[in-house]
C-alpha atoms as a PDB file:
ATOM      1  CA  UNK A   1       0.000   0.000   0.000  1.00  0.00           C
ATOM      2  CA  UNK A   2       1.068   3.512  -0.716  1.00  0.00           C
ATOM      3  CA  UNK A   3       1.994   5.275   2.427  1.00  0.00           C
ATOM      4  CA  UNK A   4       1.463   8.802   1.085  1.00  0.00           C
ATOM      5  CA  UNK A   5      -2.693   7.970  -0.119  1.00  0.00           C
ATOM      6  CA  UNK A   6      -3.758   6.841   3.024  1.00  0.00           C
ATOM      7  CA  UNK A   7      -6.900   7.625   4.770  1.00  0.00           C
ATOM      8  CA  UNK A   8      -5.078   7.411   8.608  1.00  0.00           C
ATOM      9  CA  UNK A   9      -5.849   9.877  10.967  1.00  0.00           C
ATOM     10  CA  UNK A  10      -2.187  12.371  11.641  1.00  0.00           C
ATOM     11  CA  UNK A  11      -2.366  12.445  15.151  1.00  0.00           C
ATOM     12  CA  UNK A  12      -3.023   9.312  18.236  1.00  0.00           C
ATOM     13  CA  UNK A  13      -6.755   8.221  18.082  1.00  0.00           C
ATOM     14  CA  UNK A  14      -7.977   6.309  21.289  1.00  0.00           C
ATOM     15  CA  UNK A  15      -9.103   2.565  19.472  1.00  0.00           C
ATOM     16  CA  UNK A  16     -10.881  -0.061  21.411  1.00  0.00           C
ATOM     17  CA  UNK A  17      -8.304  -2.890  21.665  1.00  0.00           C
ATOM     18  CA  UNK A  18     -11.297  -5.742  22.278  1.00  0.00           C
ATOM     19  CA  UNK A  19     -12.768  -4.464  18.937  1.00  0.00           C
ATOM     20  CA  UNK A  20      -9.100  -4.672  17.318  1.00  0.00           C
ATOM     21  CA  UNK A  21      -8.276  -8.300  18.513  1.00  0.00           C
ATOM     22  CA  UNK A  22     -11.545  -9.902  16.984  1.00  0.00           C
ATOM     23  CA  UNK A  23      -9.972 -11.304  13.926  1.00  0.00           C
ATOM     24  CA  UNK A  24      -6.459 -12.848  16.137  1.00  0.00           C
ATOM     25  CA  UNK A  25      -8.603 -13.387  19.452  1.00  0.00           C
ATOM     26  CA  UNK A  26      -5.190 -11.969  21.089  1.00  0.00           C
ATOM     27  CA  UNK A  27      -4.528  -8.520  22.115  1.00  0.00           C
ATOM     28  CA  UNK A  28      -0.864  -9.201  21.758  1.00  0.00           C
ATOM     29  CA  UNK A  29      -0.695 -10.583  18.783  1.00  0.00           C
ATOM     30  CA  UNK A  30      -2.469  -7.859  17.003  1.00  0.00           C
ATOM     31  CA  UNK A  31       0.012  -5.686  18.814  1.00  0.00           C
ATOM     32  CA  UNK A  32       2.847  -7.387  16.886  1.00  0.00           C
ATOM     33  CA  UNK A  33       0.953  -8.119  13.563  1.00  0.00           C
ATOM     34  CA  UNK A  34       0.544  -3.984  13.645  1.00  0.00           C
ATOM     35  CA  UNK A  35       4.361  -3.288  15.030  1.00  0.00           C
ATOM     36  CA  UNK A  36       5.670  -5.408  12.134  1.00  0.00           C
ATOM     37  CA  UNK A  37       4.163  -3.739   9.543  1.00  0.00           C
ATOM     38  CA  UNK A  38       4.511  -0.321  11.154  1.00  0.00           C
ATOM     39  CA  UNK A  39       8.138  -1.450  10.928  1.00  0.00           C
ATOM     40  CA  UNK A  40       8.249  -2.379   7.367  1.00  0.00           C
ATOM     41  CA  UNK A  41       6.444   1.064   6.518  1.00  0.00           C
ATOM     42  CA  UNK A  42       8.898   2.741   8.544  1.00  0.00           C
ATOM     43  CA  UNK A  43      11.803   1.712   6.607  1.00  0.00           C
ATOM     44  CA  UNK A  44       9.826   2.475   3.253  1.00  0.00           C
ATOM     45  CA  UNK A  45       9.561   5.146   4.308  1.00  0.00           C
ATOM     46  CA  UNK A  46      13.059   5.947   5.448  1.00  0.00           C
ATOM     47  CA  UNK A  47      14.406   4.552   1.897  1.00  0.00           C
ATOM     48  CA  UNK A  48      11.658   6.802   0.038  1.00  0.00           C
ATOM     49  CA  UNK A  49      12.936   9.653   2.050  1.00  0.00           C
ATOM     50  CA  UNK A  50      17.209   9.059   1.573  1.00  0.00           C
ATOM     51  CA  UNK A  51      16.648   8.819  -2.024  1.00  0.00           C
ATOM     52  CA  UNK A  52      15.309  12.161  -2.369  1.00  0.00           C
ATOM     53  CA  UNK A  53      17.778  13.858  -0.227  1.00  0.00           C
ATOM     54  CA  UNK A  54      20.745  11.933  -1.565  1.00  0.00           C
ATOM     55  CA  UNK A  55      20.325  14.630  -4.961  1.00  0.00           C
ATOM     56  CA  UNK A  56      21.340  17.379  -2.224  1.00  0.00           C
ATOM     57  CA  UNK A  57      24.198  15.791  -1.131  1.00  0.00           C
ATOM     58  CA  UNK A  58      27.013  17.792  -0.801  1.00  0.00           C
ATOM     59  CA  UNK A  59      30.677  15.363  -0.985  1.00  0.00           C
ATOM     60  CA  UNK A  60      32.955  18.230   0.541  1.00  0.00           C
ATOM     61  CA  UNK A  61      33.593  17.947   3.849  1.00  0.00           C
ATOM     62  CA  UNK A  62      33.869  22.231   4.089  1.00  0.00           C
ATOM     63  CA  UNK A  63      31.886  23.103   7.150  1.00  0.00           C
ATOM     64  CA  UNK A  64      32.038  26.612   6.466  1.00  0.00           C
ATOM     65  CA  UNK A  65      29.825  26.314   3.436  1.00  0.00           C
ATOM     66  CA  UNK A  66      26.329  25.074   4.709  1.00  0.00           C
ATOM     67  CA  UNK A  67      23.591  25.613   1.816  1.00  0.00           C
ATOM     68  CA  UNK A  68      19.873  25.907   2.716  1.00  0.00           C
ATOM     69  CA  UNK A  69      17.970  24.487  -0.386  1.00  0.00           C
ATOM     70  CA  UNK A  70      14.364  25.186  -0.448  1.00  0.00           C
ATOM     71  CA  UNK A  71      13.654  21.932  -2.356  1.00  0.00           C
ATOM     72  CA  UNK A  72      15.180  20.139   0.474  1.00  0.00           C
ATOM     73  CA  UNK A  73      13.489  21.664   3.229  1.00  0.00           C
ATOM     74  CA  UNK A  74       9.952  21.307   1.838  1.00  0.00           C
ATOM     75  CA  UNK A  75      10.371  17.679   1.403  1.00  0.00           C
ATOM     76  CA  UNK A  76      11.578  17.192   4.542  1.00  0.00           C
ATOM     77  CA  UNK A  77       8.531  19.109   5.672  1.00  0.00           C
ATOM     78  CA  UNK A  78       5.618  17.242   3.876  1.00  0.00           C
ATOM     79  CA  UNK A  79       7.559  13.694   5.463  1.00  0.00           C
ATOM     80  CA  UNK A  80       7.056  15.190   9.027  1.00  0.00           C
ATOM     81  CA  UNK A  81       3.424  16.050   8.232  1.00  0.00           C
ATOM     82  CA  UNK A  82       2.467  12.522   7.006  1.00  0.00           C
ATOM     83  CA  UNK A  83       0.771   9.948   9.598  1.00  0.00           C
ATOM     84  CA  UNK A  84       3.250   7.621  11.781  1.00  0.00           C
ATOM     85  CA  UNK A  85       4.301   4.209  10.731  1.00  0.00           C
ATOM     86  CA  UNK A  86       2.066   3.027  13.564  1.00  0.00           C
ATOM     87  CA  UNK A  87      -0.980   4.644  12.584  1.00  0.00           C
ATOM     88  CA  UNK A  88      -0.911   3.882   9.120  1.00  0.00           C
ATOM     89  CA  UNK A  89      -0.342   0.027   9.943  1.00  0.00           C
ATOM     90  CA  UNK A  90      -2.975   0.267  12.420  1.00  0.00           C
ATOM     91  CA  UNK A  91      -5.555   1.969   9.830  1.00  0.00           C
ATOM     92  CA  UNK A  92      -4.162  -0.919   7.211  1.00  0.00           C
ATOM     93  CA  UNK A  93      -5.055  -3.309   9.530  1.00  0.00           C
ATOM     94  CA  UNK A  94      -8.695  -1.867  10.517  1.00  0.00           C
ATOM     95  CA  UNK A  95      -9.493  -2.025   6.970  1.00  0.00           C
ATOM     96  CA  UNK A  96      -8.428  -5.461   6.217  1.00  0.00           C
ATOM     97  CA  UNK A  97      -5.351  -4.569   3.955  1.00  0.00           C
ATOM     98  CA  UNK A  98      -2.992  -6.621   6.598  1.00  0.00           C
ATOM     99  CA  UNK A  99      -2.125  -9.891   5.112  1.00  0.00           C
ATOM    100  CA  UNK A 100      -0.840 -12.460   8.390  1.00  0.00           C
ATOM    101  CA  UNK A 101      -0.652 -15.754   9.214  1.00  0.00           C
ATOM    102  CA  UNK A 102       0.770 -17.477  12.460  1.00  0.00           C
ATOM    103  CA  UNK A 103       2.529 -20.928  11.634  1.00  0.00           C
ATOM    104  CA  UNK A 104       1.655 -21.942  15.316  1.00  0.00           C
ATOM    105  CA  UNK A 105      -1.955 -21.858  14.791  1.00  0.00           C
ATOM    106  CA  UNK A 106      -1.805 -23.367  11.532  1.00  0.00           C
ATOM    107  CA  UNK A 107       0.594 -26.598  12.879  1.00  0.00           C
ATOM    108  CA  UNK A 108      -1.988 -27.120  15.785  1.00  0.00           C
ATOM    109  CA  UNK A 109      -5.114 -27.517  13.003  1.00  0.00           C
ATOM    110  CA  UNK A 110      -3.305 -29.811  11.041  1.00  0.00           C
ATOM    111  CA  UNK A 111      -2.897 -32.308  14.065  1.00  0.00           C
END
């Protein structure tokens, strides 16, 4: 899912975790299904964001010349203004868009 067209909420919304664990029947594992892939959005993230700055590196190592690019800063702006890792995963998984399995579960059925 595209991190930057979500529909998640940019600041902490109170969620009722009984509502939340329906699907796992465990709080905690819901917890971790939406810390894993608050995790791997994190690091999209992260990547998305270093590949955009890496065209304003500067390779001298001059520390009297600092340059303020524009460019620069307003990217760096609309990254701080989108929704959390953690929220987004949590909206993902609200809405269903959370693919998990749990290999435990699956080896007691089959015996």
């Amino acid at each position: 899912m595209d991190y930057k067209k979500t529909n998640a909420p940019t600041n902490t919304v109170t969620r009722d975790m009984m509502e939340l664990c329906e699907d796992t029947g465990n709080v905690y594992e819901t917890v971790a299904i939406i810390g894993k892939r608050a995790n791997q959005i994190a690091v999209e993230m992260k990547n998305d964001l270093s590949k955009k700055l890496q065209e304003f590196a500067s390779y001298s190592d001059n520390l009297e010349e600092v340059f303020e690019n524009r460019e620069q800063i307003e990217i760096s702006r609309y990254y701080e203004k989108l929704p959390k890792p953690t929220l987004i995963a949590t909206q993902e998984y609200i809405e269903g868009k959370v693919y998990y399995r749990n290999p435990a579960k699956e080896k007691e059925r089959l015996q």
